[in-house]
C-alpha atoms as a PDB file:
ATOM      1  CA  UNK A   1     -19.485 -24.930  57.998  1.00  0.00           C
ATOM      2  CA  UNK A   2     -18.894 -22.508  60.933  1.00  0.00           C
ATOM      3  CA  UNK A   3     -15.377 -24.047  61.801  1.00  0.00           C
ATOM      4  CA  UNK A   4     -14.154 -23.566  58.333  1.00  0.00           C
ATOM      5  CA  UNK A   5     -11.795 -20.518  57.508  1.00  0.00           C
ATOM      6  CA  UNK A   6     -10.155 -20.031  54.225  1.00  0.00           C
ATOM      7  CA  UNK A   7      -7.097 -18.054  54.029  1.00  0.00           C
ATOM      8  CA  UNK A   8      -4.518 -16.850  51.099  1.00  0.00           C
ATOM      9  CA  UNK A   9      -1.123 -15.877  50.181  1.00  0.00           C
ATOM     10  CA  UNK A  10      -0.183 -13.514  47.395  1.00  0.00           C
ATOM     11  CA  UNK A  11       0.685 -16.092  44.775  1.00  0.00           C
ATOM     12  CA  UNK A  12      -3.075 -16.408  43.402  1.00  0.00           C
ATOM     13  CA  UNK A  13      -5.558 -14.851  45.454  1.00  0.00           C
ATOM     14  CA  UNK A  14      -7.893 -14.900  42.576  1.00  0.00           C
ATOM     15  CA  UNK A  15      -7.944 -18.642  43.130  1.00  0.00           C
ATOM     16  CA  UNK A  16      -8.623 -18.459  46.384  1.00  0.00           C
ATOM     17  CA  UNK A  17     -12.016 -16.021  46.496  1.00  0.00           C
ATOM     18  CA  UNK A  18     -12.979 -18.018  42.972  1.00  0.00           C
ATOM     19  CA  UNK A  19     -12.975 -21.201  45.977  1.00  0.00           C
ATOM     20  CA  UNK A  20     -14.568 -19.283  48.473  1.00  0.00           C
ATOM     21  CA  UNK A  21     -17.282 -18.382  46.037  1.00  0.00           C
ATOM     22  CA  UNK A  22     -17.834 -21.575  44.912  1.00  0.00           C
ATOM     23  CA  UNK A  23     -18.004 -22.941  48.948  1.00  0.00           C
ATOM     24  CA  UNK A  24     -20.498 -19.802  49.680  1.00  0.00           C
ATOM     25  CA  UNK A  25     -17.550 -18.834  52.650  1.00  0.00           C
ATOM     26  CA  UNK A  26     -16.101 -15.612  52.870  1.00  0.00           C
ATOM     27  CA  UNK A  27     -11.953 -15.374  52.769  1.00  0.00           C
ATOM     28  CA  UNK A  28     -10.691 -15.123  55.892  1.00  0.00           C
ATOM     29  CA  UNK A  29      -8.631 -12.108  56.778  1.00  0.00           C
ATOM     30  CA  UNK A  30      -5.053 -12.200  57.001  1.00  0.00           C
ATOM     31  CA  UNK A  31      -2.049  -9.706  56.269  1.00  0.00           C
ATOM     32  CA  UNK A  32       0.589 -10.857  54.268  1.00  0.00           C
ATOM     33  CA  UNK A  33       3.134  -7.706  53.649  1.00  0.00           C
ATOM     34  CA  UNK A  34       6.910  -7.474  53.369  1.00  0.00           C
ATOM     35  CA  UNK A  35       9.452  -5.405  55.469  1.00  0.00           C
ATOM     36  CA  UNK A  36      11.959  -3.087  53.659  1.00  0.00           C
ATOM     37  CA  UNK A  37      14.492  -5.493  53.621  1.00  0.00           C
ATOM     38  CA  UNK A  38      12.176  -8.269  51.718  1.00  0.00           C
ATOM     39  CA  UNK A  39      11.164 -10.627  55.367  1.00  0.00           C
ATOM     40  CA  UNK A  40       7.441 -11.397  54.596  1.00  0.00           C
ATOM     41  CA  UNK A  41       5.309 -10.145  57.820  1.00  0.00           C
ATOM     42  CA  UNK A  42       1.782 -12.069  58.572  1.00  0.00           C
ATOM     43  CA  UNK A  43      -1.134 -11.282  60.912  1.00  0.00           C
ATOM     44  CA  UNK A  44      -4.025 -13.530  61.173  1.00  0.00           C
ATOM     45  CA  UNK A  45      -6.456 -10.740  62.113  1.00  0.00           C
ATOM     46  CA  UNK A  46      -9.742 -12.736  63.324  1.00  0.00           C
ATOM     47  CA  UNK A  47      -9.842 -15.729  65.067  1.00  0.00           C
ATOM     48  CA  UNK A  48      -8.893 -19.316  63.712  1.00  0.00           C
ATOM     49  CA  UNK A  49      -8.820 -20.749  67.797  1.00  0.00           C
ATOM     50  CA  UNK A  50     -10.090 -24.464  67.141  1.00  0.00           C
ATOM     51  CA  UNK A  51     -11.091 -24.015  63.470  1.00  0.00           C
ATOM     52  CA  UNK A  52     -10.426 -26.290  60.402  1.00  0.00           C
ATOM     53  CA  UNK A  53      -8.171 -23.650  58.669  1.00  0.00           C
ATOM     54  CA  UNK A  54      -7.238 -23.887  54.990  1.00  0.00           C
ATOM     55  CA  UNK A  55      -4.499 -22.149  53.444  1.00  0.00           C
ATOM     56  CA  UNK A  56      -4.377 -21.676  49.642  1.00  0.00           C
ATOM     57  CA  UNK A  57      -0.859 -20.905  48.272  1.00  0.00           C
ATOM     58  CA  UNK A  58       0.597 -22.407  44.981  1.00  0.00           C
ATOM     59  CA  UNK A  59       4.647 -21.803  44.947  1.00  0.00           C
ATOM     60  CA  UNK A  60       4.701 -20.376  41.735  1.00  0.00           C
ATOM     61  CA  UNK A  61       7.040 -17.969  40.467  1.00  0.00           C
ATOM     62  CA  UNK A  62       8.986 -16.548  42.342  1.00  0.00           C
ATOM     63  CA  UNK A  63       8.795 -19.586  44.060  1.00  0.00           C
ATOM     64  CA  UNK A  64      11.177 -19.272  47.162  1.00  0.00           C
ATOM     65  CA  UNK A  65       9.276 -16.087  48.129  1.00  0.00           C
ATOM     66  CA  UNK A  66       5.730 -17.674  47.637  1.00  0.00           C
ATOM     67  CA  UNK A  67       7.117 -21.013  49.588  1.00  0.00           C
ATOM     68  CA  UNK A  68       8.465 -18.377  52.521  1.00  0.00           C
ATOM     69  CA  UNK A  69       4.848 -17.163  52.498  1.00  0.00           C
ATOM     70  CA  UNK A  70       3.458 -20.512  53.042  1.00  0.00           C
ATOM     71  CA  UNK A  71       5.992 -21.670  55.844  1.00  0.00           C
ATOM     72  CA  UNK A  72       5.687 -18.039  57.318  1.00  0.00           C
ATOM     73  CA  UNK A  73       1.402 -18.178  57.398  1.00  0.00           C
ATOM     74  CA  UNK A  74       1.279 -21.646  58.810  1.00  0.00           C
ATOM     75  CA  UNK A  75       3.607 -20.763  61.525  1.00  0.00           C
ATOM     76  CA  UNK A  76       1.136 -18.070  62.244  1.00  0.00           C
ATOM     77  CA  UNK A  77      -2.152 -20.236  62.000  1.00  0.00           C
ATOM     78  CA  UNK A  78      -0.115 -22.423  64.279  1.00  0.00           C
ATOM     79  CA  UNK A  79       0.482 -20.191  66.977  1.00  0.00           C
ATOM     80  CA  UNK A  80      -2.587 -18.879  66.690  1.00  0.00           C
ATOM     81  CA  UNK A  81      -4.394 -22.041  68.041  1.00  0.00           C
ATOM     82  CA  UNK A  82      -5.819 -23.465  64.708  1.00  0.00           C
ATOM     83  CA  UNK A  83      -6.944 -26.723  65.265  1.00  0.00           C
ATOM     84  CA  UNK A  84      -6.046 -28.374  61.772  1.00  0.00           C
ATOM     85  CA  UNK A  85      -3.746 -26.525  59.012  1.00  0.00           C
ATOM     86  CA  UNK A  86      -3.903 -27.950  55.521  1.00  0.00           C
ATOM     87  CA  UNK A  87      -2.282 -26.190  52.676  1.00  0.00           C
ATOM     88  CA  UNK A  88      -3.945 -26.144  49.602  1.00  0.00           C
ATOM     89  CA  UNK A  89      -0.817 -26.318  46.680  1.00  0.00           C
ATOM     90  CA  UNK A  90      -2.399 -25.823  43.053  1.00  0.00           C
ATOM     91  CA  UNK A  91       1.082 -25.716  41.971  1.00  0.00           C
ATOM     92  CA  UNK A  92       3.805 -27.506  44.027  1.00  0.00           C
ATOM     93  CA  UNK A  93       7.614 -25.683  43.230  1.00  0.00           C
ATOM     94  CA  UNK A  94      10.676 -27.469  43.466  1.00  0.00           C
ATOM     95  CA  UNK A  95       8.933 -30.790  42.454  1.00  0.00           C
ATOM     96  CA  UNK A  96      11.203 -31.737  39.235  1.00  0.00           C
ATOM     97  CA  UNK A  97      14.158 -31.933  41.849  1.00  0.00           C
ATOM     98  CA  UNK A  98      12.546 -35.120  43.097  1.00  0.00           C
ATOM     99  CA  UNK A  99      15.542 -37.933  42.835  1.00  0.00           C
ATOM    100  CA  UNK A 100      18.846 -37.521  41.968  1.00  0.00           C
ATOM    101  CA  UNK A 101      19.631 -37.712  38.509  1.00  0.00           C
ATOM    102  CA  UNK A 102      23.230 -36.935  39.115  1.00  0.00           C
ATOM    103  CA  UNK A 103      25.406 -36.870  42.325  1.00  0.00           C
ATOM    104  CA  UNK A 104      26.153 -34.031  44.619  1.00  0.00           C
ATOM    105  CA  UNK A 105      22.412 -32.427  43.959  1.00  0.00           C
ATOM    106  CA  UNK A 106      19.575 -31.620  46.045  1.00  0.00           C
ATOM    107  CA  UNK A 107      16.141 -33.661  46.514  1.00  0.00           C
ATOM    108  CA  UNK A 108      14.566 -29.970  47.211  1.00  0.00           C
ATOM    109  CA  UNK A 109      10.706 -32.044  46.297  1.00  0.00           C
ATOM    110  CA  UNK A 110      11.512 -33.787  50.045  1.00  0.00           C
ATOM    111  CA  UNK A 111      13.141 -30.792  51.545  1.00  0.00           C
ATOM    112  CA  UNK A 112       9.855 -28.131  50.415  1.00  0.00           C
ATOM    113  CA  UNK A 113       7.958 -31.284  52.159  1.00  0.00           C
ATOM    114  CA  UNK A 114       9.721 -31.447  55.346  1.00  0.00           C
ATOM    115  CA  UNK A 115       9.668 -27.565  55.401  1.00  0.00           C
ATOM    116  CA  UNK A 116       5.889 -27.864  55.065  1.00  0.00           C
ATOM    117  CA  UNK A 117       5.629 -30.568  57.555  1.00  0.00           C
ATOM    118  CA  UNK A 118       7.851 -28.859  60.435  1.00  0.00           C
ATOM    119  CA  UNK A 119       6.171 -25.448  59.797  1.00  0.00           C
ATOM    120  CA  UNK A 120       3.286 -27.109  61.386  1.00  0.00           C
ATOM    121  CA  UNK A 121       0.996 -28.509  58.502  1.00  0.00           C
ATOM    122  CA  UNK A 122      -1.750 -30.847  59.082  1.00  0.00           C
ATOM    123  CA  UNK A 123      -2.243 -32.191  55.992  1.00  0.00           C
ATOM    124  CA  UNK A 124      -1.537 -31.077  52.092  1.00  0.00           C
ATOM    125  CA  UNK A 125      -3.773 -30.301  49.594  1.00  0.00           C
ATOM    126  CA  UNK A 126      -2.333 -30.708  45.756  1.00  0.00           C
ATOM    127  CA  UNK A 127      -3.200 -30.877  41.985  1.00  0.00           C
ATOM    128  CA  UNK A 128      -1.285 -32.858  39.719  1.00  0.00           C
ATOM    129  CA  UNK A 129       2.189 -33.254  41.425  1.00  0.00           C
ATOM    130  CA  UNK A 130       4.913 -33.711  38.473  1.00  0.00           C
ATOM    131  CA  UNK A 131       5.805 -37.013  39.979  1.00  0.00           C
ATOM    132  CA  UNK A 132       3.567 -39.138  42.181  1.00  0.00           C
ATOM    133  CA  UNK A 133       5.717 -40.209  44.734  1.00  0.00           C
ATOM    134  CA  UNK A 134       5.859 -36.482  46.425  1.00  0.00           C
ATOM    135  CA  UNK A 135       3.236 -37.736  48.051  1.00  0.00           C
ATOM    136  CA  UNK A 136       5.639 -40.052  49.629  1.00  0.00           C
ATOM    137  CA  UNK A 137       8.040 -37.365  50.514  1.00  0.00           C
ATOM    138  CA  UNK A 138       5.140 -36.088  53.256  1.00  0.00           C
ATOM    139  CA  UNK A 139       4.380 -37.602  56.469  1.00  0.00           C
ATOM    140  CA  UNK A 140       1.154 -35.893  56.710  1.00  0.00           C
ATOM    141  CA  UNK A 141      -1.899 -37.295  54.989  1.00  0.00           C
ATOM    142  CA  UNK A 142      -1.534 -35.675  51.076  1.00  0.00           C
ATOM    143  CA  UNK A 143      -4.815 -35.808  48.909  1.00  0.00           C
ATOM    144  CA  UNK A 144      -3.757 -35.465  45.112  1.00  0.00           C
ATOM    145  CA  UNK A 145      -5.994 -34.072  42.948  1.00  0.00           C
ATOM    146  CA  UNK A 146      -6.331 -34.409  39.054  1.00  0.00           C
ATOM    147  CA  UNK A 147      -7.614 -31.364  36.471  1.00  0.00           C
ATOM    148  CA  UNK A 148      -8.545 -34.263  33.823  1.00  0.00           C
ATOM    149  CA  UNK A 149     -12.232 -33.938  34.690  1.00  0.00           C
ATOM    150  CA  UNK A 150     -12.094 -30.216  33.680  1.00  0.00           C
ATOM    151  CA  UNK A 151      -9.704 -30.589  30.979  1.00  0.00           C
ATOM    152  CA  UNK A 152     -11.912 -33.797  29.342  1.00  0.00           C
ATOM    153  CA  UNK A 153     -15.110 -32.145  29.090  1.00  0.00           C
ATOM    154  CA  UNK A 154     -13.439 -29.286  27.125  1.00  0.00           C
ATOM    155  CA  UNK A 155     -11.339 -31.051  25.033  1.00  0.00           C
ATOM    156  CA  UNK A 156     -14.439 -33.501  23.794  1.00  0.00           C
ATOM    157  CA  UNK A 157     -15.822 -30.233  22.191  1.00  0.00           C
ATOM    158  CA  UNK A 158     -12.872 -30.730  19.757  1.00  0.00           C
ATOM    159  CA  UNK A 159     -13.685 -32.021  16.331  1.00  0.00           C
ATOM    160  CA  UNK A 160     -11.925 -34.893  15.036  1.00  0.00           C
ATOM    161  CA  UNK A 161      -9.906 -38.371  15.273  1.00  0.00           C
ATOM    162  CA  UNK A 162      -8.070 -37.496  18.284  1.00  0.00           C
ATOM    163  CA  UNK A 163      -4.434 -38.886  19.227  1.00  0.00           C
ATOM    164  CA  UNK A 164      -3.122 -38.461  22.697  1.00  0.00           C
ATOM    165  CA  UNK A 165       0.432 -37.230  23.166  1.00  0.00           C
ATOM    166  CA  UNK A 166       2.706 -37.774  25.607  1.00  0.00           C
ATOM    167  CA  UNK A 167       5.403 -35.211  25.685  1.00  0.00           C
ATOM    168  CA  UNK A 168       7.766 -37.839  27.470  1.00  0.00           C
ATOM    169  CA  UNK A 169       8.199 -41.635  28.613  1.00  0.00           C
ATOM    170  CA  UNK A 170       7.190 -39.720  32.147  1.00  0.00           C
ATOM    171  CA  UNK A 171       3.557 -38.662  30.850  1.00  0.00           C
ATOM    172  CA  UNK A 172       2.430 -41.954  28.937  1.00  0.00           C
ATOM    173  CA  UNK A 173       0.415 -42.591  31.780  1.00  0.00           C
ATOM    174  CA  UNK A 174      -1.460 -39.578  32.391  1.00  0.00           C
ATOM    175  CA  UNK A 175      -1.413 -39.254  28.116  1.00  0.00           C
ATOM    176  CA  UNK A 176      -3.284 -43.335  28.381  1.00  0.00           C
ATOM    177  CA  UNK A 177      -5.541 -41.845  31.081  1.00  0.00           C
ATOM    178  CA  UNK A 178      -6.746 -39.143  28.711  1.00  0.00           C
ATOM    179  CA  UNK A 179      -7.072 -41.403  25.825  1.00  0.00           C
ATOM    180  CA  UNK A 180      -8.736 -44.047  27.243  1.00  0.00           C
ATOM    181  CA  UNK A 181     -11.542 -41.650  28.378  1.00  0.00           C
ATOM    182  CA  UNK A 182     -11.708 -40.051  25.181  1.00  0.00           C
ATOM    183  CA  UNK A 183     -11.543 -43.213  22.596  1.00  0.00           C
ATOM    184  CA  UNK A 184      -8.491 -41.941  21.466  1.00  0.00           C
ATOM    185  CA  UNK A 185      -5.180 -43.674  20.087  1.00  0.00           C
ATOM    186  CA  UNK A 186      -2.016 -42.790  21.867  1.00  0.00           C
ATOM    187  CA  UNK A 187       1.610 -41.691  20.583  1.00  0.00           C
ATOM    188  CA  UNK A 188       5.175 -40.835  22.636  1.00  0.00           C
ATOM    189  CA  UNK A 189       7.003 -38.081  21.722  1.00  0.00           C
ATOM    190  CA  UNK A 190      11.205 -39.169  22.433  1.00  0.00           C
ATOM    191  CA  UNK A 191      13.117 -36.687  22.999  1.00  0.00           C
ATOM    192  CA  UNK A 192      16.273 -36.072  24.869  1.00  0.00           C
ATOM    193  CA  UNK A 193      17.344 -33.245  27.458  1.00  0.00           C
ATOM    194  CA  UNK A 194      20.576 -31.824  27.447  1.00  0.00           C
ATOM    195  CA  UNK A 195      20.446 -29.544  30.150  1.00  0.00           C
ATOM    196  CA  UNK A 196      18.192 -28.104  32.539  1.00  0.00           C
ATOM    197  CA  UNK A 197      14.817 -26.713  30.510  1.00  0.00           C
ATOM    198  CA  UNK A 198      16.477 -27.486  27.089  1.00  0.00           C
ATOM    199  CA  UNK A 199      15.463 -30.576  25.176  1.00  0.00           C
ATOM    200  CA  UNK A 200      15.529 -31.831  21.884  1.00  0.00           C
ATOM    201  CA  UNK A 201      12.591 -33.951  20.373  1.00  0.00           C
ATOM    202  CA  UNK A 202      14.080 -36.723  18.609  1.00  0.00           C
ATOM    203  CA  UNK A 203      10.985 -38.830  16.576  1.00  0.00           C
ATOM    204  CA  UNK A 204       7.381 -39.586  17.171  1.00  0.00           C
ATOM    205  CA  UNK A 205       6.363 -43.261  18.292  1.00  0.00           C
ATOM    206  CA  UNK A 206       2.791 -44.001  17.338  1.00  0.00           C
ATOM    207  CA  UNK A 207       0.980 -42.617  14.103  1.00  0.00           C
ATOM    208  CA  UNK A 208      -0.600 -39.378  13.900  1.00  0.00           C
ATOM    209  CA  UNK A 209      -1.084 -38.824  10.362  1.00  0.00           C
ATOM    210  CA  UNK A 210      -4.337 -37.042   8.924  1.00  0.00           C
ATOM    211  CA  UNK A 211      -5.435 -36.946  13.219  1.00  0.00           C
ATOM    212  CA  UNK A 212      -5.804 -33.756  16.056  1.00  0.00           C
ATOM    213  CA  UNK A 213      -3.162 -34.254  18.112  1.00  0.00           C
ATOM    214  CA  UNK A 214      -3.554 -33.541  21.991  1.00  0.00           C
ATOM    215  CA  UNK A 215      -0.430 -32.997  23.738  1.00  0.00           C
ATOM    216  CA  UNK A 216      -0.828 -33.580  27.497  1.00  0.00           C
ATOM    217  CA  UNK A 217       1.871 -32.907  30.635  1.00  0.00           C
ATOM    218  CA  UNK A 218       1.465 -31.610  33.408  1.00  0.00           C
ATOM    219  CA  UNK A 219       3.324 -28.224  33.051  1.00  0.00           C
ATOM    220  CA  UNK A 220       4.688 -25.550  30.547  1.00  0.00           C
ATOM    221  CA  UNK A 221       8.011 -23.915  31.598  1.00  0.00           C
ATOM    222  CA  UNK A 222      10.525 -22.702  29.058  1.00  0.00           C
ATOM    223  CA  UNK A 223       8.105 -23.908  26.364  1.00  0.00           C
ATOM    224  CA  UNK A 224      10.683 -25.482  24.153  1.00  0.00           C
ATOM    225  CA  UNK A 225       9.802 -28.758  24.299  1.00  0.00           C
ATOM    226  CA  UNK A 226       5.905 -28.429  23.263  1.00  0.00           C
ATOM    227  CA  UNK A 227       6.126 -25.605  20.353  1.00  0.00           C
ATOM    228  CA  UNK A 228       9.259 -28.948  19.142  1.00  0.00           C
ATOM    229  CA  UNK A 229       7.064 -31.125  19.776  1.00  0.00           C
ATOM    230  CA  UNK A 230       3.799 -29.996  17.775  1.00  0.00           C
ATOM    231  CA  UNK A 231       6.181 -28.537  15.157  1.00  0.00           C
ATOM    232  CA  UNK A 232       7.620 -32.384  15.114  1.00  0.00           C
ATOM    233  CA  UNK A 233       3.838 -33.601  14.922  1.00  0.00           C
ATOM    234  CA  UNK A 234       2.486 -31.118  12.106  1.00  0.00           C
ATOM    235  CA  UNK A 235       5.513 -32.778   9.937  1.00  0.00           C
ATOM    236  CA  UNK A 236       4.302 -35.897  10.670  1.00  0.00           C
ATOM    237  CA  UNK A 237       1.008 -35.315   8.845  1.00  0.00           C
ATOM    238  CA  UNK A 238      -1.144 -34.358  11.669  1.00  0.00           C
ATOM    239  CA  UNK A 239      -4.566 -32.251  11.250  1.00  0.00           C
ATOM    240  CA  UNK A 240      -4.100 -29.697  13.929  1.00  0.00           C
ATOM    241  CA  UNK A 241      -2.101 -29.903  17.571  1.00  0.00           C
ATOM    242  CA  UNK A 242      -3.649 -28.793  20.523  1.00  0.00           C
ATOM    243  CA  UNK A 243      -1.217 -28.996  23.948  1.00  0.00           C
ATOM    244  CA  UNK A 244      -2.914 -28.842  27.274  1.00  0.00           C
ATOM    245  CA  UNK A 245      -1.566 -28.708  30.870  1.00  0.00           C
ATOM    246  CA  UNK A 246      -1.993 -28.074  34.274  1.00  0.00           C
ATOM    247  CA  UNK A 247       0.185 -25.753  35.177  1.00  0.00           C
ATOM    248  CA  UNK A 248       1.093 -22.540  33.063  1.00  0.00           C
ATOM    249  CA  UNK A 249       4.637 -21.906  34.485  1.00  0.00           C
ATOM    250  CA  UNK A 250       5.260 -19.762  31.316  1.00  0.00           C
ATOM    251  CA  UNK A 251       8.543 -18.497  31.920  1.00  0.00           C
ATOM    252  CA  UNK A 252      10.964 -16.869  30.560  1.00  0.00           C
ATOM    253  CA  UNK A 253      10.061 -15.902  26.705  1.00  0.00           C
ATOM    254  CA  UNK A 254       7.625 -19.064  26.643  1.00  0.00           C
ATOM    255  CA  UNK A 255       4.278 -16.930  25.867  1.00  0.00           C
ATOM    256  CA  UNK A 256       5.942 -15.829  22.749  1.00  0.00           C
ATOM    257  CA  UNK A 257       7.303 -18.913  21.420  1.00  0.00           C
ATOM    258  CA  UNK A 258       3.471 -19.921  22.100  1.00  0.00           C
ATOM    259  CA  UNK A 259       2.023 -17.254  20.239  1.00  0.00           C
ATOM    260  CA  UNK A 260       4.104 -17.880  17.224  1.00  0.00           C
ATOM    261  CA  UNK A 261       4.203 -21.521  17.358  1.00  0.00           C
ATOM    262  CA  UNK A 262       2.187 -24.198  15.299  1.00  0.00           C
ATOM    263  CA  UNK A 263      -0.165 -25.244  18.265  1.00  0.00           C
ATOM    264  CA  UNK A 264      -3.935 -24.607  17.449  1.00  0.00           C
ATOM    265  CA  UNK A 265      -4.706 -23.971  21.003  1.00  0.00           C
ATOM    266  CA  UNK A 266      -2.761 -24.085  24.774  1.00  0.00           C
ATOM    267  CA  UNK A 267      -5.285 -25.602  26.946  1.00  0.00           C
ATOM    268  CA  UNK A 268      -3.949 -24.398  30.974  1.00  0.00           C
ATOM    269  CA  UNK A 269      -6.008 -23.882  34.823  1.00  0.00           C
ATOM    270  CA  UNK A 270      -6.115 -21.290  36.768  1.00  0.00           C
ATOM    271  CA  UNK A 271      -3.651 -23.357  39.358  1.00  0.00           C
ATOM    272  CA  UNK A 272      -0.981 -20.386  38.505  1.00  0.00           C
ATOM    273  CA  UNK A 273      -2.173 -16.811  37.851  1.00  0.00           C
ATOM    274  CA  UNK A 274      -1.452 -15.944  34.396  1.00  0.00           C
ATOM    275  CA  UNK A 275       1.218 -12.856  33.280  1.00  0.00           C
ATOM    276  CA  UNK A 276      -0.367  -9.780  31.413  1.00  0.00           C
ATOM    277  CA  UNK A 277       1.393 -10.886  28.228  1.00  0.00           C
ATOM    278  CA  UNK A 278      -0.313 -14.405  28.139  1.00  0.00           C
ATOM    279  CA  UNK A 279      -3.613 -12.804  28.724  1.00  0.00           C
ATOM    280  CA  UNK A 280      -3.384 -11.133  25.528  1.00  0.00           C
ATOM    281  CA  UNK A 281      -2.456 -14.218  23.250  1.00  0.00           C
ATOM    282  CA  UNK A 282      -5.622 -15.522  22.031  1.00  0.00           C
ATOM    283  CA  UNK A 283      -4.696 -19.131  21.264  1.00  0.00           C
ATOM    284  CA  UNK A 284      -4.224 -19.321  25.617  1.00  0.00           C
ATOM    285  CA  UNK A 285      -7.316 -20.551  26.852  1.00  0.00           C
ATOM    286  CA  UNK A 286      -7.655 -20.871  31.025  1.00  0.00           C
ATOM    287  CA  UNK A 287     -10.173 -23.737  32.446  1.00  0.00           C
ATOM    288  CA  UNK A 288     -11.099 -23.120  36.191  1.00  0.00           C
ATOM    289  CA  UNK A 289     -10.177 -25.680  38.932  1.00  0.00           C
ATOM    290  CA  UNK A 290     -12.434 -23.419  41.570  1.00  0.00           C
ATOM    291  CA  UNK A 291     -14.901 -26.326  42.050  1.00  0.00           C
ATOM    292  CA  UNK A 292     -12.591 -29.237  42.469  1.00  0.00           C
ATOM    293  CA  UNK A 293     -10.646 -27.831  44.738  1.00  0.00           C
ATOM    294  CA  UNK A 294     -13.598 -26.203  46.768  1.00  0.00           C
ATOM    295  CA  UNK A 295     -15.325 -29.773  46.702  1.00  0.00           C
ATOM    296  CA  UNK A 296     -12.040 -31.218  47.691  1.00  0.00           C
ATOM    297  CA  UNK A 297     -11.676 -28.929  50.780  1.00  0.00           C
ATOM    298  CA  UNK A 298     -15.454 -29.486  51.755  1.00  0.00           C
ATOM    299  CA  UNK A 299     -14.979 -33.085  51.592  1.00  0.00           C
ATOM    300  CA  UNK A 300     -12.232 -32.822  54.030  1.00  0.00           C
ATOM    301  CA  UNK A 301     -13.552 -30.786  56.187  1.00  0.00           C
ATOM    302  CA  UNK A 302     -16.735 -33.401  56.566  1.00  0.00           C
ATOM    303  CA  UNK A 303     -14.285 -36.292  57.059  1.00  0.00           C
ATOM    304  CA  UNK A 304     -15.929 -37.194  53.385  1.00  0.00           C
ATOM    305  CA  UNK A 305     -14.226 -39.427  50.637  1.00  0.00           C
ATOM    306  CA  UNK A 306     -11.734 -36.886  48.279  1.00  0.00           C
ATOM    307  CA  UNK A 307     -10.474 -40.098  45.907  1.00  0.00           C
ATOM    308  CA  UNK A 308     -14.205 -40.612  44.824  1.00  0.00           C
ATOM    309  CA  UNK A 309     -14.136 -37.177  42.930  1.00  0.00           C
ATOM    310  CA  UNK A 310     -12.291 -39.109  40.338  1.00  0.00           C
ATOM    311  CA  UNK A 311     -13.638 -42.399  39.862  1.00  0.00           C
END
């Protein structure tokens, strides 16, 4: 693969040599540093003239600065006579902002797209968008990626009759996804939101009595809604409830409420780079994503089939 370069932001470097490894590549060399004032400064300091250049960046907190990273580093590669610049996005910011729910606000999931797009991007790399149609929002090829295979074959170690939980109407189908593939019933947490990252769970639809519960979305922020929800669930009669996602936003004074919540275990990836406080709870456990996404960007770069990683 000698017209293959792999290059990284700040946001999760880890990520990025964990990839590398895993594709038997070294990362390429690029410095991304900051001004006094706070502009974010990139060289490209070997070659990427008519190579197949990936660049791995989720826009995790703080997003806007990680996003300016992105935009900044594909301008770069751009000008720096790459032949082909996808962006690998573990963890795609701005994406709950992807309709409008009320008037007079932003769609900022199209606007972080059309950024990407007029940057210079070639294509998009992601893993488990919040809403599917983002893909839509690009027009550059997007391949989507899923974490269920690594999230399936460590939650089958778990002992029990296992119900599926959907945090939301939203989730039910990546919550029947799960629970087809694991045998397992299915229930709906309702709840209602009153205002941006507060929510209220309201009842439980489906039965979870005397069962491990799995509650499955595809991101943690605040927190609030899953330490409701499994408190909502143990009431209910349930066994034990385990809550797995994607992407371990964490913020705020979410690692706390974790650690003193009723959830057996929290079940994240490595898409965002955990904070030294949620590497000391023990009831956080991190699953790697390395190999998908290095198979993913292999596959590409061979003009291979990605979509067949998941059938």
């Amino acid at each position: 693969m000698d017209k293959l370069r792999i290059f990284s932001g700040n946001a999760n470097r880890e990520l990025a040599e964990r990839m590398c490894k895993f594709l038997k590549v070294e990362l390429g060399n690029a410095k991304v540093s900051k001004f006094s004032d706070g502009e974010i400064q990139v060289e490209i300091e070997e070659s990427v003239r008519g190579m197949d250049t990936f660049l791995v960046q989720p826009t995790c907190p703080p997003v806007s600065h990680n996003l300016m990273e992105v935009l900044v580093m594909v301008d770069a590669l751009k000008r720096a006579s790459a032949a082909r610049i996808t962006v690998v996005i573990p963890y795609y910011g701005y994406a709950r902002q992807d309709r409008k729910v009320v008037p007079r606000t932003s769609i900022s999931a199209r606007l972080v797209a059309n950024l990407i797009t007029i940057a210079g991007a070639s294509r998009v790399l992601a893993m488990d968008l919040h809403a599917g149609q983002i893909q839509g929002f690009f027009d550059i090829p997007v391949d989507h990626l899923y974490a269920l295979p690594v999230q399936l074959e460590y939650l089958r170690g778990i002992n029990g009759e296992i119900v599926v939980v959907s945090p939301d109407a939203g989730g039910v189908e990546r919550a029947r996804e799960l629970g087809k593939r694991m045998n397992a019933s299915l229930a709906i947490i309702d709840k209602r939101r009153v205002k941006a990252n507060v929510s209220k769970v309201m009842h439980i639809v489906g039965n979870v009595e005397n069962k491990t519960a799995i509650i499955l979305d595809d991101m943690i922020d605040t927190g609030g809604t899953i330490v409701q929800a499994a408190d909502a669930i143990i009431n209910n009669g349930a066994k034990a409830v385990y809550a797995c996602c994607t992407h371990p936003v964490l913020s705020g004074n979410a690692v706390e409420k974790i650690a003193n919540s009723s959830l057996t275990e929290l079940i994240v990836t490595n898409t965002i780079p955990l904070s030294e406080a949620a590497k000391k709870v023990s009831k956080i456990k991190v699953l790697d994503v390395s190999p998908i996404l290095g198979e993913a960007i292999k596959r590409i770069y061979r003009d291979e089939s990605v979509s067949s990683l998941f059938v």
